[in-house]
Protein backbone atom coordinates (compact mmCIF):
# COMPACT_ATOMS: atom_id res chain seq x y z
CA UNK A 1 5.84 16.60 8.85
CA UNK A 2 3.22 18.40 11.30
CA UNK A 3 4.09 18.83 15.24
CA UNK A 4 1.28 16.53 15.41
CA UNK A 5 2.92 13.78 13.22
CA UNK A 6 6.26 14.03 15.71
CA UNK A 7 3.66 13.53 18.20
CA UNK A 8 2.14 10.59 17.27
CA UNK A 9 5.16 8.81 15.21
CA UNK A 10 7.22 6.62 17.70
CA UNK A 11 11.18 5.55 17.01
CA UNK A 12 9.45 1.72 17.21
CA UNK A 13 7.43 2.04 14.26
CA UNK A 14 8.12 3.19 11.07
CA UNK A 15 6.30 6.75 10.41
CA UNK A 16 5.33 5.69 6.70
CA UNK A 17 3.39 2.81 8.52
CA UNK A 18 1.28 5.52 10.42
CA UNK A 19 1.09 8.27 7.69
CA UNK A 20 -1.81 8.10 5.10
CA UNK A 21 0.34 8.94 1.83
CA UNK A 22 -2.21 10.83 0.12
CA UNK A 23 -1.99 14.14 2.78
CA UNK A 24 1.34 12.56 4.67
CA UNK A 25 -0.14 13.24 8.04
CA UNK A 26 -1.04 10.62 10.56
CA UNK A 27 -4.15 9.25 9.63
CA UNK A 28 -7.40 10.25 10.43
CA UNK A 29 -9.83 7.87 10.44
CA UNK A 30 -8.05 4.87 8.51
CA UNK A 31 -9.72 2.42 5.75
CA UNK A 32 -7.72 -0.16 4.05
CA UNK A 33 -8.43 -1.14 0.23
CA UNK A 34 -7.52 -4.62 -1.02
CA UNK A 35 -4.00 -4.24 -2.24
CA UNK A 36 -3.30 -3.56 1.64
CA UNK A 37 -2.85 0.26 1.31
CA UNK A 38 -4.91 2.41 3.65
CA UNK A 39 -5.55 6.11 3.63
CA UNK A 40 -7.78 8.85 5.58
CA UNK A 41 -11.21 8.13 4.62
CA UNK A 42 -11.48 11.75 3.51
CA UNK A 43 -8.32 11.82 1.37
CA UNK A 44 -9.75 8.37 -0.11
CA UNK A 45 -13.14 9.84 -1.04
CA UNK A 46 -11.66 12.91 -2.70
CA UNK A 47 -9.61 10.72 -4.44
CA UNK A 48 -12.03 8.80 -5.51
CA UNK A 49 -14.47 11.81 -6.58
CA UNK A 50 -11.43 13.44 -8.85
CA UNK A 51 -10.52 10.41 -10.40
CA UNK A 52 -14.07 8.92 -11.18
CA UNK A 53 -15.39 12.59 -12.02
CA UNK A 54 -15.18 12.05 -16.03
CA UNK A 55 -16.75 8.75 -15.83
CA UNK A 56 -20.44 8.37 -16.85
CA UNK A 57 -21.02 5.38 -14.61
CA UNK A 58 -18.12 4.84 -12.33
CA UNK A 59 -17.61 1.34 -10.90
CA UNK A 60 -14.40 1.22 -9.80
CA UNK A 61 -10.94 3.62 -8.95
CA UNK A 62 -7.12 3.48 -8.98
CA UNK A 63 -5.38 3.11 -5.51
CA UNK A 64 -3.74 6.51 -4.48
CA UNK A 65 0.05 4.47 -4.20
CA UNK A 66 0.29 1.04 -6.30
CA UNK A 67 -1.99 2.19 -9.30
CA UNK A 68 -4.17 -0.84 -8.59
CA UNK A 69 -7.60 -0.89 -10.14
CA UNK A 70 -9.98 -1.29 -7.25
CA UNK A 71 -13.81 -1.87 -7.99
CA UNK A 72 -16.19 0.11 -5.95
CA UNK A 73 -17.71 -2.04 -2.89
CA UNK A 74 -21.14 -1.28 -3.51
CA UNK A 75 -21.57 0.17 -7.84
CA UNK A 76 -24.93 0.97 -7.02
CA UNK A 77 -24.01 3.61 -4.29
CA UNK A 78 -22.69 6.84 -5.40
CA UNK A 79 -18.24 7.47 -5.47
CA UNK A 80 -18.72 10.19 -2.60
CA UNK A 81 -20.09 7.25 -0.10
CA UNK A 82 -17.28 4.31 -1.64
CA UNK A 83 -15.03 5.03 1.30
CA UNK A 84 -17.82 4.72 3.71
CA UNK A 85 -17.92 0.91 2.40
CA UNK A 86 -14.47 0.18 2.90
CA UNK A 87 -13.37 -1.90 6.12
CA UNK A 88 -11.81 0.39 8.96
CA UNK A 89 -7.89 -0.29 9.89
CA UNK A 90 -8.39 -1.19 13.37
CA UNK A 91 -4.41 -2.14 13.24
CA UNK A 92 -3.51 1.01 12.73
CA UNK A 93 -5.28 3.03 14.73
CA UNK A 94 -4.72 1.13 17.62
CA UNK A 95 -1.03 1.41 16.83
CA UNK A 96 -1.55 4.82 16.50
CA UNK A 97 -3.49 5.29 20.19
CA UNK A 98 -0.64 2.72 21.86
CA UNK A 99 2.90 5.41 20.34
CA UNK A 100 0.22 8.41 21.54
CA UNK A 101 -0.55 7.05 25.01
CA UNK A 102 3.30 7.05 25.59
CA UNK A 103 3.89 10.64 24.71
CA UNK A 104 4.70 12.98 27.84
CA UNK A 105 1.43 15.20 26.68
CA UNK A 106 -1.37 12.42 26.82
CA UNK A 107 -3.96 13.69 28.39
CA UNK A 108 -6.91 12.26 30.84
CA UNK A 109 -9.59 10.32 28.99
CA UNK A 110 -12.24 11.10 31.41
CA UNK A 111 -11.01 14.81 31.75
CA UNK A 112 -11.27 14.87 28.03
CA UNK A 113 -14.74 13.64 27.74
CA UNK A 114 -15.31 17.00 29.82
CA UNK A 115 -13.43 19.35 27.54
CA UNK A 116 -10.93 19.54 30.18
CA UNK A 117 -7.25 19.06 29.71
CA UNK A 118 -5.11 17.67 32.18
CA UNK A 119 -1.76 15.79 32.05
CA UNK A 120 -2.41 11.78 33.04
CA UNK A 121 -0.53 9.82 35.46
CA UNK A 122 -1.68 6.26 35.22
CA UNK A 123 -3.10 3.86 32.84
CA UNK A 124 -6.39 1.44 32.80
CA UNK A 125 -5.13 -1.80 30.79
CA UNK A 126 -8.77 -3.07 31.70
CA UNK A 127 -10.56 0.35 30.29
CA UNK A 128 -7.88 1.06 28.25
CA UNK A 129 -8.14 4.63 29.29
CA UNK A 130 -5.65 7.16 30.69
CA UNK A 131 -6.41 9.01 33.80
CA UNK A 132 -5.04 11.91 35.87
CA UNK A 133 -4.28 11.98 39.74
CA UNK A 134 -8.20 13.25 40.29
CA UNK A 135 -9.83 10.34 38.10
CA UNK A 136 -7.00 7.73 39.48
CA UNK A 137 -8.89 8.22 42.79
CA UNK A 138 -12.59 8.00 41.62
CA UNK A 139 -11.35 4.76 39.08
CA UNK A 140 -10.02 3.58 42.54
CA UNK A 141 -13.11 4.16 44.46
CA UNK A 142 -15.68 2.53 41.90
CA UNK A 143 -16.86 -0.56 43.10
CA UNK A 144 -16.43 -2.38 39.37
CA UNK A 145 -13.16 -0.91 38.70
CA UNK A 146 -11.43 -1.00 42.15
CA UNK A 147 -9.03 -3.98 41.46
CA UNK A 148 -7.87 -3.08 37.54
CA UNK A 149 -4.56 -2.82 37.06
CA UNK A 150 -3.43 1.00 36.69
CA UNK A 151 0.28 1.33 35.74
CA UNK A 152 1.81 4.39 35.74
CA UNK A 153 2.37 6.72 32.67
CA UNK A 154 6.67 6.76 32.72
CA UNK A 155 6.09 2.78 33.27
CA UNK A 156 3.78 2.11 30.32
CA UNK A 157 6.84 4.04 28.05
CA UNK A 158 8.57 1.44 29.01
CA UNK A 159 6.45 -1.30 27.96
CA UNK A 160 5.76 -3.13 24.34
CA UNK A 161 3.46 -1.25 22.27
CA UNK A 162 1.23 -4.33 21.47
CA UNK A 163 0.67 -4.50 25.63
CA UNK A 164 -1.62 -1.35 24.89
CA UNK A 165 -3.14 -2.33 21.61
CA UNK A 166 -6.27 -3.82 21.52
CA UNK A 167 -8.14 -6.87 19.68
CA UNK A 168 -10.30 -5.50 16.88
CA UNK A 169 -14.19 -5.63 17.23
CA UNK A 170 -15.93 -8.11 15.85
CA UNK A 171 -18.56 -6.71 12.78
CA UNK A 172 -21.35 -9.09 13.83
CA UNK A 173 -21.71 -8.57 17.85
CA UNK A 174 -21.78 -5.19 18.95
CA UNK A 175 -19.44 -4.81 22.81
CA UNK A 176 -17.35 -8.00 21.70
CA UNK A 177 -13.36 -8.37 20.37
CA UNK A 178 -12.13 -10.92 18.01
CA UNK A 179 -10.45 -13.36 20.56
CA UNK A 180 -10.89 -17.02 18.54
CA UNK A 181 -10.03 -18.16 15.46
CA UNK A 182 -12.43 -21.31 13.82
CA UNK A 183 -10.14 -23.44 11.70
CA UNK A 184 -12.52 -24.95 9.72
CA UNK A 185 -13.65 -21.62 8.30
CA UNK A 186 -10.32 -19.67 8.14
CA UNK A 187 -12.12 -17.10 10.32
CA UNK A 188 -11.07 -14.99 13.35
CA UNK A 189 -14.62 -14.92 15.57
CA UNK A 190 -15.42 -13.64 18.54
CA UNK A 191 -17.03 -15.72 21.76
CA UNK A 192 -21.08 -15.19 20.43
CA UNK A 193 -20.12 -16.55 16.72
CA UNK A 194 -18.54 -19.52 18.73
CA UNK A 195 -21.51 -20.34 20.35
CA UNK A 196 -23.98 -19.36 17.36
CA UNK A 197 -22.34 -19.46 14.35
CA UNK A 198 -19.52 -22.25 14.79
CA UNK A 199 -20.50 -23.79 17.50
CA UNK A 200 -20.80 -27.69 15.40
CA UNK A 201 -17.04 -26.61 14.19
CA UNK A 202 -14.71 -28.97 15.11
CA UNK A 203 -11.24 -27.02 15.44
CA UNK A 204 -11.77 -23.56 17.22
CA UNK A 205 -9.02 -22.29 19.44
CA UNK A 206 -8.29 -19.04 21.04
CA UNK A 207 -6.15 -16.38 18.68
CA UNK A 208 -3.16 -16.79 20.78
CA UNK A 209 -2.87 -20.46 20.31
CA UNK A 210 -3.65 -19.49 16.32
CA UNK A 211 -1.05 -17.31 16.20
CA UNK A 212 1.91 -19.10 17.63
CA UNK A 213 1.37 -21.51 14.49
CA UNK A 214 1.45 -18.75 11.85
CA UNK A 215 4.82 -16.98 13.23
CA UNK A 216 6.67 -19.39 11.20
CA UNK A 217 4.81 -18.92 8.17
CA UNK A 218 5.32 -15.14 8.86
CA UNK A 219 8.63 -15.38 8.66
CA UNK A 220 8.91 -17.24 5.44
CA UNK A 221 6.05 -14.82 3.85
CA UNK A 222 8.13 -11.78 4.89
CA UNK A 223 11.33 -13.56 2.85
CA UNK A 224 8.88 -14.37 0.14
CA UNK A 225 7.76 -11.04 -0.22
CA UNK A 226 11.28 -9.09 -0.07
CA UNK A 227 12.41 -11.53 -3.12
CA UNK A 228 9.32 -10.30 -4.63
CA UNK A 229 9.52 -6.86 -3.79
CA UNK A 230 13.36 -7.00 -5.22
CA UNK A 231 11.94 -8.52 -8.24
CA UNK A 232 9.79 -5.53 -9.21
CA UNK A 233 12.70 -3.33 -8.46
CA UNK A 234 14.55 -5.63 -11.07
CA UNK A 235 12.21 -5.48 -13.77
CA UNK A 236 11.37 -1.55 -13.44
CA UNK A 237 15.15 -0.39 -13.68
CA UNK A 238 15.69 -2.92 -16.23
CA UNK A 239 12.97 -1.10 -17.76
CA UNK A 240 14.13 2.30 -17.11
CA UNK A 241 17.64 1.43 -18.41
CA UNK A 242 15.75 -0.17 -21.85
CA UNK A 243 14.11 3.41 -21.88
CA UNK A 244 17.17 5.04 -21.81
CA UNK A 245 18.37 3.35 -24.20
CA UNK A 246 15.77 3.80 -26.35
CA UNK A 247 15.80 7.52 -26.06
CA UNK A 248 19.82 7.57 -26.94
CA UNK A 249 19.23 5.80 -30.43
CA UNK A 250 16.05 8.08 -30.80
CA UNK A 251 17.70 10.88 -30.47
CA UNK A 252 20.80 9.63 -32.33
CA UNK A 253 18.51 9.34 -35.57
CA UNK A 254 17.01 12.62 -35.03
CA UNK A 255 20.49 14.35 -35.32
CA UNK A 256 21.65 12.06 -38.10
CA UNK A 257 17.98 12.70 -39.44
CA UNK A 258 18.91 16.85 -39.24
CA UNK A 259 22.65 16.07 -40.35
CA UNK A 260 21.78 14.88 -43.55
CA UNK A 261 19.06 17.77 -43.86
CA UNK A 262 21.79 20.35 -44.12
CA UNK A 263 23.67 18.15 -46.84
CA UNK A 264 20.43 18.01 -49.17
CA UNK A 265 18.23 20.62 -51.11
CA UNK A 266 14.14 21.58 -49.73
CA UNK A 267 13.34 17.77 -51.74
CA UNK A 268 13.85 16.36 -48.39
CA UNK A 269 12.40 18.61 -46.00
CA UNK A 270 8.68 17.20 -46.38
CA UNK A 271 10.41 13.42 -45.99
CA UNK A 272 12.85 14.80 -43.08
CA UNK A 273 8.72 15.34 -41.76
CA UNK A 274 7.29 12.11 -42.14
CA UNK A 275 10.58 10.30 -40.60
CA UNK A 276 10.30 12.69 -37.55
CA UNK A 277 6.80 11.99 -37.20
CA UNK A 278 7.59 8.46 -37.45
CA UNK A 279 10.34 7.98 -35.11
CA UNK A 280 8.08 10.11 -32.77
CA UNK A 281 5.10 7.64 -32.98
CA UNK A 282 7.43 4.87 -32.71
CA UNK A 283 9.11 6.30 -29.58
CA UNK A 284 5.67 7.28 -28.29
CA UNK A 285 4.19 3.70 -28.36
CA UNK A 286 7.28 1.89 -26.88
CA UNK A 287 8.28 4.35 -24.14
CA UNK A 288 4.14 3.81 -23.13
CA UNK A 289 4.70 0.14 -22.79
CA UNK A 290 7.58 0.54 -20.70
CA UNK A 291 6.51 3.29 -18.76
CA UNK A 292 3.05 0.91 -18.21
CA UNK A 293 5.63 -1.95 -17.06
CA UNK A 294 7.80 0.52 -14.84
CA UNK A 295 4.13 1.68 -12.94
CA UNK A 296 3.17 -1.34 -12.89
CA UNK A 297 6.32 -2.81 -11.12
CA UNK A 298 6.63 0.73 -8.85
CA UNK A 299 3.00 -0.46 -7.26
CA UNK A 300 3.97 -4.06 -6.83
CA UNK A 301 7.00 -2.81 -5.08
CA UNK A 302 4.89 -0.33 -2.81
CA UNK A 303 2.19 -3.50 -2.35
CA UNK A 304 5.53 -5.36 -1.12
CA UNK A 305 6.88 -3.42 1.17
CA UNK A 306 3.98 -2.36 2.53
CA UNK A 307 2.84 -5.88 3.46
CA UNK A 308 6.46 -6.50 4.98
CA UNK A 309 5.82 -3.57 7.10
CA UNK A 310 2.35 -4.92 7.62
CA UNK A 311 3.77 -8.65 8.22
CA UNK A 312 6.58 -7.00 10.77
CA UNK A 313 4.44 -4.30 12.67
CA UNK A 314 1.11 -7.13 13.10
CA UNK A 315 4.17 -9.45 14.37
CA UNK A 316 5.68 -7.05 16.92
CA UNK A 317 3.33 -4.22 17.97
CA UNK A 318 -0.38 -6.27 17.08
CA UNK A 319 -2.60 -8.67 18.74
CA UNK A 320 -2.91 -12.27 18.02
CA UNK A 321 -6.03 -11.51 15.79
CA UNK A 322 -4.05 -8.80 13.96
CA UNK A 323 -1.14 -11.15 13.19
CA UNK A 324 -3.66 -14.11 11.50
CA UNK A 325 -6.02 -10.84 9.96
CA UNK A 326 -2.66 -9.61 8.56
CA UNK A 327 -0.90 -12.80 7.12
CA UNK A 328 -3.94 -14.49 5.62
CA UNK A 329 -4.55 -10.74 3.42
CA UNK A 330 -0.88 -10.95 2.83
CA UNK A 331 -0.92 -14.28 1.30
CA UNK A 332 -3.42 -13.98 -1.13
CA UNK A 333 -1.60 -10.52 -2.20
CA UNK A 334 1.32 -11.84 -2.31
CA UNK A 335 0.15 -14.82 -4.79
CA UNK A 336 -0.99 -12.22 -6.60
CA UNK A 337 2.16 -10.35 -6.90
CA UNK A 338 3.91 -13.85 -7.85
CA UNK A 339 1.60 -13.92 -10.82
CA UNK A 340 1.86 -10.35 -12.43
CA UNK A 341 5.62 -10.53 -12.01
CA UNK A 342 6.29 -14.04 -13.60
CA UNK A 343 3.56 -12.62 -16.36
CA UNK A 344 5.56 -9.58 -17.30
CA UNK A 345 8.88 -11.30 -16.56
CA UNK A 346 7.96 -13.33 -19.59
CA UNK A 347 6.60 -10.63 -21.65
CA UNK A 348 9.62 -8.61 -21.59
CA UNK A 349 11.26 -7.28 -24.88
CA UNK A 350 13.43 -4.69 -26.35
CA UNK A 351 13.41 -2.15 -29.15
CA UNK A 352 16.11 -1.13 -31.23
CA UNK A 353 15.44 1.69 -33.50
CA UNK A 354 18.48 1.40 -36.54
CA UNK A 355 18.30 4.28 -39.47
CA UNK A 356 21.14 3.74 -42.58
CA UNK A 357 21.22 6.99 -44.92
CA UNK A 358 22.53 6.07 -48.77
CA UNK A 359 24.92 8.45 -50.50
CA UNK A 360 22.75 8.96 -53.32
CA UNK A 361 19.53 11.40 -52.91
CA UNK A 362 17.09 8.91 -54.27
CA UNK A 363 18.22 6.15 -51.98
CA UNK A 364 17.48 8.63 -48.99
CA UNK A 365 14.20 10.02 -50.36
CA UNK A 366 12.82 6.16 -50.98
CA UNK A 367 15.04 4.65 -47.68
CA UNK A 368 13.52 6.92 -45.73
CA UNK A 369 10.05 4.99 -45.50
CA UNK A 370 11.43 2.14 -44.22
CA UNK A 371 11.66 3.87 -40.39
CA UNK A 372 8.64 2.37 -39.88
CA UNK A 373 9.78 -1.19 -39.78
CA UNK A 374 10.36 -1.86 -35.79
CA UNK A 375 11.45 -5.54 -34.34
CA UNK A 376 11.58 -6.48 -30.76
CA UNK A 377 13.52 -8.42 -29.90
CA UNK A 378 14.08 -10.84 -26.74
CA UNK A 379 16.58 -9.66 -24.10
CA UNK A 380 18.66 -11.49 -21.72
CA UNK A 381 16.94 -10.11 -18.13
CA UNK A 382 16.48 -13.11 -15.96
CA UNK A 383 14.62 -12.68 -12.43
């Protein structure tokens, strides 16, 4: 990891929560995609751009962890603007911002602005700014900012990160934060949608109050999802040991296969062929299937844990807003996970590969055809 990851990452917070996966540095300028994993918008578009390259009209991608096929948000604009489309993580960079204010090397905001570095000594929770011993006094003097709160920067170390982080804007009214949530539409609003867009709803509270009633259902989402996440490890190793498997008795016929080679005259070279070939497509088309299963169950475990961590981080470092923004995506992914893994819990089966070599040369040379002949059969794997 860069000295600028060990900058940013805090003890608190997981550093795979804060580092895009795709160039493992903190992110830069984070967009989520709809299975819940975000990346750097750049290291999503070039992503997108080498994997939709050989398409003639690209519509959609694969995410860069789980696999997940993920349509473009707009088919009619061109791959190289798709990340452009997709919604900003406001969660995480204002996670981000809250571990880097606390770092002895934060520098003033103002100062900044100026191209000037210097070291800051207190904090604006109203601007949400840092300042230095200079700006303290001007923030001091200014008529509109004389009685905000400045804490200092050794004190604010001290503090929870979510006292720093800040609500998310909201995408309709430029200058205003997501601080309600309208229970009639399922939808976290600012104050101008009360008034204009919901103001005939009949339950709209503030996010706090909307929060406290989904901690609960946190909790029992979080258990949910580890079960589920433990379920997808369940079905890929079972997978991976069925692969094994399958490779041993492959590659117990292909020494029986060159065993009885040495034992017989050039008459069975040209079959000794055709069964390789054989057992090679054979191998070839299972081993896809369960590699397709084990990806499939790898992404649904990466989906899992990374809505836990979202679940857990929203709970203890976000806002109110984040916590209802984060459950109510988690829910409907996590539904979704319930359904893939019950569909290829059911759809599991094994395949035994047998070969029998006669003791006469005919029976061999005719026997031999009979490779082809798989069966799956049902195993005994039980979530």
């Amino acid at each position: 990891m860069s000295s600028l990851a060990a900058d940013v990452i805090d003890p608190d917070v997981a550093d795979t929560f804060l580092t895009c996966s795709v160039c493992e540095e903190p992110f830069k300028n984070p967009v989520g995609l709809p299975c819940l994993h975000s990346f750097c918008k750049e290291c999503l578009t070039k992503h997108i751009l080498s994997t939709t390259k050989a398409q003639k009209n690209p519509k959609a991608f694969t995410c860069p962890k789980c696999k997940r096929h993920v349509d473009s948000p707009d088919p009619h604009q061109p791959p190289h603007s798709w990340a452009d489309l997709f919604p900003p993580n406001h969660f995480v960079l204002s996670l981000m911002e809250g571990v880097k204010i606390r770092s002895d090397s934060q520098k003033c905001d103002p100062c900044s602005r100026r191209n000037e570095k210097v070291i800051a000594i207190r904090w604006c929770k109203e601007c949400g700014e840092a300042l230095c011993q200079q700006c303290e006094g001007f923030h001091r003097s200014m008529k509109y900012s004389q009685h905000h709160h400045l804490v200092s920067m050794e004190e604010l170390k001290t503090q929870p990160i979510k006292n720093t982080v800040s609500r998310p804007p909201c995408p309709d009214h430029e200058g205003t934060l997501l601080g309600f949530f309208c229970e009639d539409h399922n939808q976290v609003v600012c104050s101008s949608c009360v008034t204009i867009d919901h103001r005939k709803c009949k339950h709209v509270t503030t996010t706090a109050e909307a929060a406290e009633k989904q901690y609960v259902d946190a909790e029992t989402l979080s258990e949910k999802l580890k079960l589920q996440r433990d379920w997808s490890r369940r079905i890929a190793e079972n997978r991976r040991h069925s692969a094994r498997v399958l490779e041993d008795s492959t590659n117990q016929i292909r020494h029986q296969i060159t065993s009885i080679r040495q034992q017989i005259n050039d008459l069975l070279v040209q079959k000794e062929v055709k069964i390789l070939e054989e057992l090679k497509t054979a191998h070839a088309e299972e081993k896809e299937q369960y590699d397709k299963v084990i990806e499939t169950c790898d992404g649904l475990v990466s989906t899992t844990e990374n809505a836990i961590a979202l679940i857990q981080n929203s709970m203890r470092h976000g806002s109110d807003t984040d916590v209802i923004l984060a459950i109510d995506n988690v829910k409907n992914e996590s539904q979704s996970c319930e359904n893939k893994l019950a569909d290829l819990t059911t759809r599991l089966k094994d395949l035994f590969i047998n070969f029998s070599a006669d003791s006469t040369l005919q029976a061999v040379v005719n026997g031999t055809d009979d490779l082809s002949q798989r069966s799956h059969t049902s195993g005994s794997y039980s979530s």
